[in-house]
PDB file of N, CA and C in Angstrom:
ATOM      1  N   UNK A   1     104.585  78.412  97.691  1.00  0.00           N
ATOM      2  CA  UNK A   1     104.003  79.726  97.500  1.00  0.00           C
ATOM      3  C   UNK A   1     104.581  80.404  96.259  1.00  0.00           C
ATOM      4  N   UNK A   2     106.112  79.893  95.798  1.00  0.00           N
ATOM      5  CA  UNK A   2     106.207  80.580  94.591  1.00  0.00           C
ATOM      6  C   UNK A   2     105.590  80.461  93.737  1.00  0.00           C
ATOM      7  N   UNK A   3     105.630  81.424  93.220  1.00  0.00           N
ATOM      8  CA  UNK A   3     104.566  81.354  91.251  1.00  0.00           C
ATOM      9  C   UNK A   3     103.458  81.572  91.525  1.00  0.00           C
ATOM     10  N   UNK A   4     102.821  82.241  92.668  1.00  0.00           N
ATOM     11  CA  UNK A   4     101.286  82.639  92.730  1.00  0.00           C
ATOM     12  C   UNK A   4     101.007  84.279  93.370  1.00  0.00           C
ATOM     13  N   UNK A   5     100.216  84.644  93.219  1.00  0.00           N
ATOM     14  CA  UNK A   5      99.504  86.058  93.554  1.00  0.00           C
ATOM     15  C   UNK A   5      98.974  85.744  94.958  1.00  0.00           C
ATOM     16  N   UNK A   6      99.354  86.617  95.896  1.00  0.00           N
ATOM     17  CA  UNK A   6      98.523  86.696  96.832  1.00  0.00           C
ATOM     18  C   UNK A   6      98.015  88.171  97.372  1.00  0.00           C
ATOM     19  N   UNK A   7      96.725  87.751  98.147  1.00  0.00           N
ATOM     20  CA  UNK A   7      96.120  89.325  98.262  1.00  0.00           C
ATOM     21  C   UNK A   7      96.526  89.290  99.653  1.00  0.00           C
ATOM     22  N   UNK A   8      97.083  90.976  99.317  1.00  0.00           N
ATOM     23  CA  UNK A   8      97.008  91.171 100.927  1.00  0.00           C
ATOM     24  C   UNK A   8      96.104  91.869 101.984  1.00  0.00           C
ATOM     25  N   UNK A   9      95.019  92.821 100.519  1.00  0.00           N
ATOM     26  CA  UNK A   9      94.286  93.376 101.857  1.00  0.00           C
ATOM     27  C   UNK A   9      93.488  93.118 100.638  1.00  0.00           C
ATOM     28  N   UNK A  10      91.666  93.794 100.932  1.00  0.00           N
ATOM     29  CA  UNK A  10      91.087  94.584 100.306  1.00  0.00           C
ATOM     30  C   UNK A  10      89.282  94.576 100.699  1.00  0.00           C
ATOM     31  N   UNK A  11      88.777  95.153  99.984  1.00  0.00           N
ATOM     32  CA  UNK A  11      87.314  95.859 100.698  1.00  0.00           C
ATOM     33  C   UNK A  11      86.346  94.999  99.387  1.00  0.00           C
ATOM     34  N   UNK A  12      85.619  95.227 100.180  1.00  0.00           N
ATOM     35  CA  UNK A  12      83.898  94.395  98.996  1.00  0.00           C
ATOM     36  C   UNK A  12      82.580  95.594  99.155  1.00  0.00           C
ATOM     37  N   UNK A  13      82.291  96.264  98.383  1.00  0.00           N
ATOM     38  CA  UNK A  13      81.332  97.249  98.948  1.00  0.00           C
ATOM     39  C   UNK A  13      80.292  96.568  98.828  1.00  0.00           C
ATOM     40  N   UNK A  14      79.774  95.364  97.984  1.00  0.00           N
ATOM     41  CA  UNK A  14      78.707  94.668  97.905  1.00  0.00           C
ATOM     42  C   UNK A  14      78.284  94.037  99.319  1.00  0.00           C
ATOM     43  N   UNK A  15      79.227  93.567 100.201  1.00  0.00           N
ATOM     44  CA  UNK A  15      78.831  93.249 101.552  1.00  0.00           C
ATOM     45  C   UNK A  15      79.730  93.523 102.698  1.00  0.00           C
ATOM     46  N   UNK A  16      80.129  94.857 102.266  1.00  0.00           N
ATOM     47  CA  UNK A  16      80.539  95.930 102.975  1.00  0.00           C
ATOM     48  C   UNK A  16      81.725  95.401 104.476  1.00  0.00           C
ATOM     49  N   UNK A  17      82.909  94.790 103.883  1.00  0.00           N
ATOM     50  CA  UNK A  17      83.622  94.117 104.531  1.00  0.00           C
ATOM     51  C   UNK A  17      85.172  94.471 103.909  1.00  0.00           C
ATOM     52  N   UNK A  18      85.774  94.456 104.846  1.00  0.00           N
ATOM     53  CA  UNK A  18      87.698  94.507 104.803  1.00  0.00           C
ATOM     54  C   UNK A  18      88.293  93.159 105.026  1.00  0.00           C
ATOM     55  N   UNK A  19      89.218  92.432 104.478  1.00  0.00           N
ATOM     56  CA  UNK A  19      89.879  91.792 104.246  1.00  0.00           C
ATOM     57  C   UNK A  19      91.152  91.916 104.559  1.00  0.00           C
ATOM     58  N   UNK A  20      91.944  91.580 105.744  1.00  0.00           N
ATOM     59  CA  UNK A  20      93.709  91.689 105.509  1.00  0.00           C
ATOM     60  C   UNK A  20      94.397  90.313 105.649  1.00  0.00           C
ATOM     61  N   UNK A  21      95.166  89.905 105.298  1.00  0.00           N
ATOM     62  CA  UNK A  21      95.335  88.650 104.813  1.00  0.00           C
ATOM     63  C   UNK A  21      96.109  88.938 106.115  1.00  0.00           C
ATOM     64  N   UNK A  22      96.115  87.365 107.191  1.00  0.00           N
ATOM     65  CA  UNK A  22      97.020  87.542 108.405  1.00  0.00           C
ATOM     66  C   UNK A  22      98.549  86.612 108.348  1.00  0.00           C
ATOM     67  N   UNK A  23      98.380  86.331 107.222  1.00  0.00           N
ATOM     68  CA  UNK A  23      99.731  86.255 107.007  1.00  0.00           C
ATOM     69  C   UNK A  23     100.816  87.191 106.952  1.00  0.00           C
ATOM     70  N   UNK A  24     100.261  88.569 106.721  1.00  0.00           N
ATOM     71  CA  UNK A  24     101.274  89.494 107.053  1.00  0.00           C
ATOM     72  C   UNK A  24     101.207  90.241 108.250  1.00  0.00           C
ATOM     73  N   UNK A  25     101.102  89.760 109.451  1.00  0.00           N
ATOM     74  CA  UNK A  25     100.043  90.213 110.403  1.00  0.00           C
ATOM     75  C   UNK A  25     101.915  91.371 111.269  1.00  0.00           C
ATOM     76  N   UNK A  26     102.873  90.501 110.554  1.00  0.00           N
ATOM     77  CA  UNK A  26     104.107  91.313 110.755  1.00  0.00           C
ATOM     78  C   UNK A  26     104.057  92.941 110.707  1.00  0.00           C
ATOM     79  N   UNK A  27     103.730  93.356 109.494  1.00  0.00           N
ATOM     80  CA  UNK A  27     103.261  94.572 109.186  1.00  0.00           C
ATOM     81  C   UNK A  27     102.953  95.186 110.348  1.00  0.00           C
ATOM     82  N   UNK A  28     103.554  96.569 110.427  1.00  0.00           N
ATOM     83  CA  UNK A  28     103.351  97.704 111.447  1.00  0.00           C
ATOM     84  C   UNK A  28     101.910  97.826 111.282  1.00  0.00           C
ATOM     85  N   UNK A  29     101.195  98.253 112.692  1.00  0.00           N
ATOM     86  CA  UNK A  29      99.864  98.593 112.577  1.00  0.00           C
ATOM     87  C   UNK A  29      99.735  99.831 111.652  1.00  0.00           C
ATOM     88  N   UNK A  30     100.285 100.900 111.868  1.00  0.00           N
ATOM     89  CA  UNK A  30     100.569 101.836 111.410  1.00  0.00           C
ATOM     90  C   UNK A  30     100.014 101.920 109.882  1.00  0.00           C
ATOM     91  N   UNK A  31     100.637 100.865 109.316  1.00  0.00           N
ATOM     92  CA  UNK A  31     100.873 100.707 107.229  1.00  0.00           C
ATOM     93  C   UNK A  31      99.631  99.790 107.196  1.00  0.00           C
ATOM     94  N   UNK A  32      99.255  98.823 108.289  1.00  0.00           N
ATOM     95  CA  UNK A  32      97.839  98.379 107.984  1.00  0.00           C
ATOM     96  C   UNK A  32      96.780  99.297 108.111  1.00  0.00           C
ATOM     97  N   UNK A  33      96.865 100.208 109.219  1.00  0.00           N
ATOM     98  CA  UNK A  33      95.389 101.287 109.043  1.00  0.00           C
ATOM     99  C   UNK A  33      95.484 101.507 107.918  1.00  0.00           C
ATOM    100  N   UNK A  34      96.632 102.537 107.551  1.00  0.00           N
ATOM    101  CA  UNK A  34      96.319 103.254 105.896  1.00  0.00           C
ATOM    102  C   UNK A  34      95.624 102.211 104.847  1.00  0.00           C
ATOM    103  N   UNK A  35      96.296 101.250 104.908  1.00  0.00           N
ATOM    104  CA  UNK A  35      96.038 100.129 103.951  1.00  0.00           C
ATOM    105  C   UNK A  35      94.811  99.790 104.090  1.00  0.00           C
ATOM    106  N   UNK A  36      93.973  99.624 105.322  1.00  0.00           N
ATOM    107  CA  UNK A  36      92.472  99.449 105.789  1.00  0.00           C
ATOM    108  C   UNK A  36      91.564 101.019 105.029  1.00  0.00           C
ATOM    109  N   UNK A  37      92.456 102.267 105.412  1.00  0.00           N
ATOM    110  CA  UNK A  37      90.884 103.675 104.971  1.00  0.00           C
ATOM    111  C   UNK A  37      91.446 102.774 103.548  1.00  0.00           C
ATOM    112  N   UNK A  38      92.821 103.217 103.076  1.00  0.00           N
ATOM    113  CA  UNK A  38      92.665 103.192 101.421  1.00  0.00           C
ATOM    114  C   UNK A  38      91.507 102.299 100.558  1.00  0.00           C
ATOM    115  N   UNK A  39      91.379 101.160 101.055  1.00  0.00           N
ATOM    116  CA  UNK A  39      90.803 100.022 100.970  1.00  0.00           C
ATOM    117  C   UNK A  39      88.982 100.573 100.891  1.00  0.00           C
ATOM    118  N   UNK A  40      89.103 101.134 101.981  1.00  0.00           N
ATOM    119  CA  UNK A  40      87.400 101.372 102.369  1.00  0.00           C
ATOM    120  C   UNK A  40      86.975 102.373 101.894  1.00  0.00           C
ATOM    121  N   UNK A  41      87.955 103.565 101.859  1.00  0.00           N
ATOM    122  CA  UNK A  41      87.715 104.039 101.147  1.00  0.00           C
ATOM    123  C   UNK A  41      87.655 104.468  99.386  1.00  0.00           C
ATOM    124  N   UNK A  42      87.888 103.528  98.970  1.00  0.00           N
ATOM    125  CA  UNK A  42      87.879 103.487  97.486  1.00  0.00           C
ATOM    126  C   UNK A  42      86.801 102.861  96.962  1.00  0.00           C
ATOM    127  N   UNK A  43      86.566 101.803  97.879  1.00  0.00           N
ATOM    128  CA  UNK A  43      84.894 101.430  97.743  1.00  0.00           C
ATOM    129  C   UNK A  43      83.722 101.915  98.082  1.00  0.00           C
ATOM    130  N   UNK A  44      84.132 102.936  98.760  1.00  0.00           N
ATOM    131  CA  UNK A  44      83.272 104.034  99.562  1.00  0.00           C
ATOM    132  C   UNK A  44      83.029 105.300  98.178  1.00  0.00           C
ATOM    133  N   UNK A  45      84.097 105.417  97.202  1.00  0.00           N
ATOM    134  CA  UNK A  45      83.887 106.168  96.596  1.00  0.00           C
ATOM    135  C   UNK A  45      83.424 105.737  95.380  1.00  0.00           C
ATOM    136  N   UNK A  46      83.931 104.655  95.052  1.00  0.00           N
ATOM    137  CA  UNK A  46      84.014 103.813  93.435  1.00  0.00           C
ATOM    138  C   UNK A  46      83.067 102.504  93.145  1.00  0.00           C
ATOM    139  N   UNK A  47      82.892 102.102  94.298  1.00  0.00           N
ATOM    140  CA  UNK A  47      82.035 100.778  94.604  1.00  0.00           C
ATOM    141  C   UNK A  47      82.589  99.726  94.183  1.00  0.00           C
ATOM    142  N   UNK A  48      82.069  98.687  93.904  1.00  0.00           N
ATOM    143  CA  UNK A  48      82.417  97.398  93.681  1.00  0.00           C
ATOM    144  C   UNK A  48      83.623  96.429  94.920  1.00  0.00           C
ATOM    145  N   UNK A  49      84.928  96.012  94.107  1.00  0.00           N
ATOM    146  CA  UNK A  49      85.501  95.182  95.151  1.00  0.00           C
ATOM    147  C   UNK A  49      86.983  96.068  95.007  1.00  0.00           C
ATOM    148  N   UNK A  50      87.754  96.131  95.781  1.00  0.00           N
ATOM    149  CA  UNK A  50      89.400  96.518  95.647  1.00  0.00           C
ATOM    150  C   UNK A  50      90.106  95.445  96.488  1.00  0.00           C
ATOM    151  N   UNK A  51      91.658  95.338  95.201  1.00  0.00           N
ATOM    152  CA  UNK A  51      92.024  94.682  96.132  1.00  0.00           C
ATOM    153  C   UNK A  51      93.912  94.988  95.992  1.00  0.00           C
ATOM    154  N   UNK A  52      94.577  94.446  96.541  1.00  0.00           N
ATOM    155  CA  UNK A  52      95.800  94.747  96.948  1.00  0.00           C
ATOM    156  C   UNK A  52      96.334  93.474  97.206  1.00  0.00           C
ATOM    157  N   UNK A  53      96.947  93.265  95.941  1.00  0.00           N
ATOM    158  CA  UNK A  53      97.573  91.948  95.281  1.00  0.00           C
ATOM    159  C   UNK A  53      99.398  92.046  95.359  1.00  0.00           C
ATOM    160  N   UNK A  54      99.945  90.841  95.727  1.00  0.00           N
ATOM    161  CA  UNK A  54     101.570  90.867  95.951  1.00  0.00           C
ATOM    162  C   UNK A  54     101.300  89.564  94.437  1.00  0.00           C
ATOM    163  N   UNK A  55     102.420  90.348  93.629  1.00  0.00           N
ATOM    164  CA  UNK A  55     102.642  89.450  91.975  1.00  0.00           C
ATOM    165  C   UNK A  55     103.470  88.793  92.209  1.00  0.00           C
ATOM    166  N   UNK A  56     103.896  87.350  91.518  1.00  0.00           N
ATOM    167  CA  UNK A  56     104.936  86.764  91.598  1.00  0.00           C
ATOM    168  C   UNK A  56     106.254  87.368  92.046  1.00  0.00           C
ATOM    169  N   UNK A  57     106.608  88.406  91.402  1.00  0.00           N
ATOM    170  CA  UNK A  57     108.198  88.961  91.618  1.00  0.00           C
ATOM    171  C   UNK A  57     108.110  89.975  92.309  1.00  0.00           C
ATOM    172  N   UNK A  58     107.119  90.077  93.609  1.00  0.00           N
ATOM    173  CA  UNK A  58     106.872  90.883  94.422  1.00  0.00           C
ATOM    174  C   UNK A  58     106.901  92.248  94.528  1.00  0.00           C
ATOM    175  N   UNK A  59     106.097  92.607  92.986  1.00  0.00           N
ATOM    176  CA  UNK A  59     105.133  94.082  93.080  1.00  0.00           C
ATOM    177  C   UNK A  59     103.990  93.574  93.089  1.00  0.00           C
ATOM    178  N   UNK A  60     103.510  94.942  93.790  1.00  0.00           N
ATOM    179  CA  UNK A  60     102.130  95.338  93.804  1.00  0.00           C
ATOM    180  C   UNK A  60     101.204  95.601  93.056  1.00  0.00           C
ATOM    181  N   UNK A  61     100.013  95.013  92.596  1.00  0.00           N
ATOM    182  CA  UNK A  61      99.206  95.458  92.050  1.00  0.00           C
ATOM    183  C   UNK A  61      97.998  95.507  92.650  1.00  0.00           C
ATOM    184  N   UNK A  62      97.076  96.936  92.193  1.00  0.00           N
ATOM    185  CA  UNK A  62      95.967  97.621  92.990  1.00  0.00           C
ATOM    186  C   UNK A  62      94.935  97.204  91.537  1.00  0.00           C
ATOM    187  N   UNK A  63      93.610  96.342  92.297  1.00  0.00           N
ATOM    188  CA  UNK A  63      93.189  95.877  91.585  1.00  0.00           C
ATOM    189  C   UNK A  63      91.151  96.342  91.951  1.00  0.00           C
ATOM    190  N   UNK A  64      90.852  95.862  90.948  1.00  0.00           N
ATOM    191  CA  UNK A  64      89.398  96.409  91.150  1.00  0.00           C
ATOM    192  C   UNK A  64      88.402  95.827  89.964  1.00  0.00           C
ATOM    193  N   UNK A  65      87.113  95.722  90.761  1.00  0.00           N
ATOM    194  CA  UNK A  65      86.343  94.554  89.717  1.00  0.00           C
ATOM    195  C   UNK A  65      85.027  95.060  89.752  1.00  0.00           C
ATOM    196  N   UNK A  66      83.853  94.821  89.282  1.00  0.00           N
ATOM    197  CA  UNK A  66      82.587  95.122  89.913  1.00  0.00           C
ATOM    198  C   UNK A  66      81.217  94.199  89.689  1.00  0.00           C
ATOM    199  N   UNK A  67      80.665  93.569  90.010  1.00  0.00           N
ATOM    200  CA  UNK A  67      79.663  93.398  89.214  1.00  0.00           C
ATOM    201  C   UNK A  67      78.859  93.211  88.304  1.00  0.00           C
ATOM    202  N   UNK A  68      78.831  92.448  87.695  1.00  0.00           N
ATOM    203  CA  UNK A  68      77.879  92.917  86.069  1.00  0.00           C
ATOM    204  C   UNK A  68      77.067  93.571  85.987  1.00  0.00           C
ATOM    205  N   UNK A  69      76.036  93.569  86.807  1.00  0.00           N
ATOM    206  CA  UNK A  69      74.927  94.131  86.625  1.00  0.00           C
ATOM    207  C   UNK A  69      74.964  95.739  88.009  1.00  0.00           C
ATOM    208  N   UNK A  70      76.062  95.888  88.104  1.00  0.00           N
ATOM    209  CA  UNK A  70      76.458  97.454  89.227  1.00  0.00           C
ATOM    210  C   UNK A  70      76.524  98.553  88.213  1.00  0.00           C
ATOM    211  N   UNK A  71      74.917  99.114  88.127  1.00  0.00           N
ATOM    212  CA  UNK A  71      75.144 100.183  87.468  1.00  0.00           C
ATOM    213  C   UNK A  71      75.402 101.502  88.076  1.00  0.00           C
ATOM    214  N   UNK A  72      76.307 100.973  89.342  1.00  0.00           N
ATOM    215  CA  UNK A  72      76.641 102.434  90.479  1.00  0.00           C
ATOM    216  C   UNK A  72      77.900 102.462  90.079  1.00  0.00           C
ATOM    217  N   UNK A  73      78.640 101.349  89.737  1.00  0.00           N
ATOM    218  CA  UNK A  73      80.150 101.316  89.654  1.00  0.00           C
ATOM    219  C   UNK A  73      80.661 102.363  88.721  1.00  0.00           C
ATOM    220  N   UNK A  74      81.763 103.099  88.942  1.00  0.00           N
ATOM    221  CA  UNK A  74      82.104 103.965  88.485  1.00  0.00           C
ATOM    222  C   UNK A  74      83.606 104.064  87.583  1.00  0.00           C
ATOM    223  N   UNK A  75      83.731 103.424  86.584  1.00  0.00           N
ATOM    224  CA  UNK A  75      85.060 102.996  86.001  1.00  0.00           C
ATOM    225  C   UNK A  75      85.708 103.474  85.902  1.00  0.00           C
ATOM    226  N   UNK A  76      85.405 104.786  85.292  1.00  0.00           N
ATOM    227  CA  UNK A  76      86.290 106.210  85.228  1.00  0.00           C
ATOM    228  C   UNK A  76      87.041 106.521  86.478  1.00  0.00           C
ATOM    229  N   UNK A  77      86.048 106.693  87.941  1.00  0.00           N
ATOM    230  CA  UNK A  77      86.484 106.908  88.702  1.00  0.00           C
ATOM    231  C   UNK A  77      87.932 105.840  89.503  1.00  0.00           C
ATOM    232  N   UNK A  78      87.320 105.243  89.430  1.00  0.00           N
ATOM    233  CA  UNK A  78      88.873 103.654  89.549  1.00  0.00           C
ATOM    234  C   UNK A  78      89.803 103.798  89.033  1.00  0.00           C
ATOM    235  N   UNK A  79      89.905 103.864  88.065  1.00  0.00           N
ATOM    236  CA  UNK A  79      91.105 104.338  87.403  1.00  0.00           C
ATOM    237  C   UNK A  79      91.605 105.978  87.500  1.00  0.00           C
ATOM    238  N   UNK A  80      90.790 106.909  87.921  1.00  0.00           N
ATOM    239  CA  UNK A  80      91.506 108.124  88.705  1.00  0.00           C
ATOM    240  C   UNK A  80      92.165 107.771  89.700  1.00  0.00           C
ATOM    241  N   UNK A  81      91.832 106.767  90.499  1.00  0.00           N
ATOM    242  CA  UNK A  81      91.432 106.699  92.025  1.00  0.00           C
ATOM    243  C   UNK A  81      92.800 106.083  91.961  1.00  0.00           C
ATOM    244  N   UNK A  82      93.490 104.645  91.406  1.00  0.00           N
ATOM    245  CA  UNK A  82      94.207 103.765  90.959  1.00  0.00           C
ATOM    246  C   UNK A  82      95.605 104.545  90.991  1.00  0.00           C
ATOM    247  N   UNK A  83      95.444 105.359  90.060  1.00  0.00           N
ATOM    248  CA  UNK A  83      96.793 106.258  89.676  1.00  0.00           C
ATOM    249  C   UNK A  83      96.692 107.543  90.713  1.00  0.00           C
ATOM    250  N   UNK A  84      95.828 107.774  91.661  1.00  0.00           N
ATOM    251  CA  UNK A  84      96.129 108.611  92.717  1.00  0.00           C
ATOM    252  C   UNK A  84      97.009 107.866  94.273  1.00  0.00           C
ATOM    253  N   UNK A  85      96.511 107.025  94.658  1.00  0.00           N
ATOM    254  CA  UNK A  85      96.804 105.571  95.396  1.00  0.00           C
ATOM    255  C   UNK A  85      98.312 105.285  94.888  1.00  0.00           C
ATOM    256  N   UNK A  86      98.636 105.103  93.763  1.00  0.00           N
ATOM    257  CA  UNK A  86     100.398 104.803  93.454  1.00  0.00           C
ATOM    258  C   UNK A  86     101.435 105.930  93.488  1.00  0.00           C
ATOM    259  N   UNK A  87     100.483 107.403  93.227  1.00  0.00           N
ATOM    260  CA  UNK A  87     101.149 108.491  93.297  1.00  0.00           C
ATOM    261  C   UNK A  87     101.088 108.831  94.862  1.00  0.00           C
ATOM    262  N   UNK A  88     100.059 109.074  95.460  1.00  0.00           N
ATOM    263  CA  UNK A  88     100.453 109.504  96.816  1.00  0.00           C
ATOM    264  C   UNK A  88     100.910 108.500  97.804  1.00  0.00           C
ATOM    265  N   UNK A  89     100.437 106.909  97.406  1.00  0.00           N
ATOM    266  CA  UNK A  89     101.307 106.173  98.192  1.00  0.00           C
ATOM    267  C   UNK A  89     102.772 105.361  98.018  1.00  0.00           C
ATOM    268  N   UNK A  90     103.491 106.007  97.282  1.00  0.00           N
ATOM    269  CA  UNK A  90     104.192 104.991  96.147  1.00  0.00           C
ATOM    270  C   UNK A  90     105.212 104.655  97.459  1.00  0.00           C
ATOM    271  N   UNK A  91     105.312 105.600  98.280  1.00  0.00           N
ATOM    272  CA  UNK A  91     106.385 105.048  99.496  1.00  0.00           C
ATOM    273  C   UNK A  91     106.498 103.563 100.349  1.00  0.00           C
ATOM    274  N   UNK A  92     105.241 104.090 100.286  1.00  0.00           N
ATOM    275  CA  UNK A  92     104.597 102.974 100.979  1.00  0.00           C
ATOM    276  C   UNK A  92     104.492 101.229 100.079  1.00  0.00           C
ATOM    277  N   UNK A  93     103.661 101.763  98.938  1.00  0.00           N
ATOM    278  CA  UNK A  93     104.021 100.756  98.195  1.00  0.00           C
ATOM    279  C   UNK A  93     105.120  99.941  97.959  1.00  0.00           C
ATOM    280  N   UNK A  94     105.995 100.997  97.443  1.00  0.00           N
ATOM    281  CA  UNK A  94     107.587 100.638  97.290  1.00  0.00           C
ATOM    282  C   UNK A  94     108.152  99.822  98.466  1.00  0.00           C
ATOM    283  N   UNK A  95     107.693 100.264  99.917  1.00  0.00           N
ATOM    284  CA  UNK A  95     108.159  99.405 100.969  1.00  0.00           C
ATOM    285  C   UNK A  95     107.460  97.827 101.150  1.00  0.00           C
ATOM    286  N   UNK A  96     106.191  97.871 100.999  1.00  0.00           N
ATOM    287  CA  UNK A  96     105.763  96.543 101.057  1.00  0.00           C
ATOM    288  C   UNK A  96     106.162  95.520 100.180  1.00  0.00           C
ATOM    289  N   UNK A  97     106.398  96.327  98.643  1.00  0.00           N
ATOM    290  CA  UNK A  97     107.107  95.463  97.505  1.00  0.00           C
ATOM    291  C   UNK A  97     108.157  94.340  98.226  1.00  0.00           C
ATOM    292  N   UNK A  98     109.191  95.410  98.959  1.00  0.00           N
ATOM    293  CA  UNK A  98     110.553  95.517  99.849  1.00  0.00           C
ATOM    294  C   UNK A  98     110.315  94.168 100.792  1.00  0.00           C
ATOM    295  N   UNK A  99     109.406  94.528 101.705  1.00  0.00           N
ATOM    296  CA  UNK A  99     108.688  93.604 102.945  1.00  0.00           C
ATOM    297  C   UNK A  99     108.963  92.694 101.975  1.00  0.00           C
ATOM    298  N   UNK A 100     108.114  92.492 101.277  1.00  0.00           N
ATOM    299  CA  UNK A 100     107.289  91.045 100.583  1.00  0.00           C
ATOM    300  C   UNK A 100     108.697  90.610  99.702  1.00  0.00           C
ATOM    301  N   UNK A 101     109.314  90.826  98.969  1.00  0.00           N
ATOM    302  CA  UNK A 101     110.573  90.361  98.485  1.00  0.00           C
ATOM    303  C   UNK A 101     111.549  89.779  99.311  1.00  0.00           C
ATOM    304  N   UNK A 102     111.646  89.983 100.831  1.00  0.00           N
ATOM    305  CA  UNK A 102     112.743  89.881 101.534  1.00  0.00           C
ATOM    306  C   UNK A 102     112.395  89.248 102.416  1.00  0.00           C
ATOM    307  N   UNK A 103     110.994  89.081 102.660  1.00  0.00           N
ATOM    308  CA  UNK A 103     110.518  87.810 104.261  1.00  0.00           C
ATOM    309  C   UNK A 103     109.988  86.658 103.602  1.00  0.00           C
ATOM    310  N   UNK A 104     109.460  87.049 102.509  1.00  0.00           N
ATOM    311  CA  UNK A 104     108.441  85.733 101.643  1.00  0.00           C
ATOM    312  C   UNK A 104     109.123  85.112 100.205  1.00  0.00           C
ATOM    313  N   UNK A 105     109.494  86.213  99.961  1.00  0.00           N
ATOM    314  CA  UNK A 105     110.775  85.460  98.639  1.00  0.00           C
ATOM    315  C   UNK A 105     112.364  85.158  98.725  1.00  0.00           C
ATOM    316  N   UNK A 106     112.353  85.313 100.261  1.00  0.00           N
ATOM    317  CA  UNK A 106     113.801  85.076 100.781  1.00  0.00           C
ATOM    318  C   UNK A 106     114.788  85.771  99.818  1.00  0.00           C
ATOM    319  N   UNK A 107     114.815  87.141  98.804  1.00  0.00           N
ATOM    320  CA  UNK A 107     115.239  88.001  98.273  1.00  0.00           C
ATOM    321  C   UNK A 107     116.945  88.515  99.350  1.00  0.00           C
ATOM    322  N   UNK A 108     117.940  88.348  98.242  1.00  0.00           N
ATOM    323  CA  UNK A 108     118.779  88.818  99.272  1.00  0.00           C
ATOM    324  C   UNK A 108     118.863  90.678  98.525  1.00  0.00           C
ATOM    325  N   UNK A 109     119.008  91.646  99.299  1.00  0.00           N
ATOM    326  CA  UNK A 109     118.672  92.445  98.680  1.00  0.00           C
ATOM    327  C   UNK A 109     120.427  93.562  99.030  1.00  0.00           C
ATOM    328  N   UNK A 110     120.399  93.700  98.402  1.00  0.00           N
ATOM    329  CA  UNK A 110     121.673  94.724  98.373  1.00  0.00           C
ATOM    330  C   UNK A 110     121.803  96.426  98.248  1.00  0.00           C
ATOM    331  N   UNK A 111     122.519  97.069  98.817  1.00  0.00           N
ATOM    332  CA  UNK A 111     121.875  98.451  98.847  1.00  0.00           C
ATOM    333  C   UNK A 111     123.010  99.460  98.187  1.00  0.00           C
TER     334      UNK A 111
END
């Protein structure tokens, strides 16, 4: 598994479906709902696909794509949306980084 990207959640508004990868099925229900509206709702607002990617060195990246021919997709808005999502969730973020460094990258972590 080292050296690759994996997704952990994300939404498709094209066929209107959620995605959570059950490999992290560890995860408090709790941090998966949020992670489920955030998800649905960003495609609910922005359209196209979102997704919620763990990077090699276990940050997060919030990702988003659309269509070629989606002339609903809203680019501008994604990228509001993007930098609202890291600002109001960065806690959260910051913890899954945490999760994912320390169960999956066997990270010894020091405090």
């Amino acid at each position: 598994m080292e050296g690759e990207r994996i997704v952990l959640c994300g939404a498709n508004a094209y066929e209107q479906k959620y995605y959570f990868n059950q490999r992290f099925a560890a995860i408090p229900d709790s941090i998966k709902e949020e992670l489920h509206v955030i998800c649905v709702l960003f495609t609910e607002e922005v359209g196209g696909i979102f997704t919620i990617v763990f990077e090699e060195d276990g940050s997060i990246s919030l990702e988003t794509n659309a269509e070629e021919d989606d002339f609903l997709y809203d680019e501008i808005s994604s990228g509001l949306m993007i930098r609202e999502i890291r600002r109001n969730r960065q806690e959260m973020l910051e913890s899954l980084s945490l999760y994912y460094r320390v169960f999956v990258l066997k990270e010894k972590i020091t405090f």
